[in-house]
Protein backbone atom coordinates (compact mmCIF):
# COMPACT_ATOMS: atom_id res chain seq x y z
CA UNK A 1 -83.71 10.48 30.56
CA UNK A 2 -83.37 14.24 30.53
CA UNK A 3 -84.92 14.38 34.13
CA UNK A 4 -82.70 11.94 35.48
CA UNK A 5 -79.27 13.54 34.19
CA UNK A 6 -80.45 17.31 34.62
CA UNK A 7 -80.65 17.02 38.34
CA UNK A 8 -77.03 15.24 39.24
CA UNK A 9 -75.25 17.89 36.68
CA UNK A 10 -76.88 20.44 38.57
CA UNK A 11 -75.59 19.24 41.88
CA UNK A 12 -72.28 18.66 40.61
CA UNK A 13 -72.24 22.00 39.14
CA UNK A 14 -73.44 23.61 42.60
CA UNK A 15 -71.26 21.51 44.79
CA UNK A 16 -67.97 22.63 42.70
CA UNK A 17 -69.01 26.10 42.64
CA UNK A 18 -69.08 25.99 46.33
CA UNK A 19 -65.85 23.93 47.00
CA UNK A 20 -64.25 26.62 44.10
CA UNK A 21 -65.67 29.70 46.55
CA UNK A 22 -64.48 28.11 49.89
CA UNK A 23 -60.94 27.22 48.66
CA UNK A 24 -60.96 31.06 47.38
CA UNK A 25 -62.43 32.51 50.24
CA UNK A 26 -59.89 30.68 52.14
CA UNK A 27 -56.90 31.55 50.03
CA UNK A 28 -57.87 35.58 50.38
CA UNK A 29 -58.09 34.69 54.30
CA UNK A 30 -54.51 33.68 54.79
């Protein structure tokens, strides 16, 4: 069960992170 649920968190948590850094980087850009 632990297998299973580790590796969706961890994409969620990466795929936010990234969306979180884009919207910033693209804020600072403007």
């Amino acid at each position: 069960m632990e297998g299973t649920l580790s590796a969706p968190l961890t994409n969620v948590c990466f795929v936010a992170t990234r969306v979180r850094v884009s919207e910033m980087f693209l804020f600072l850009k403007r």
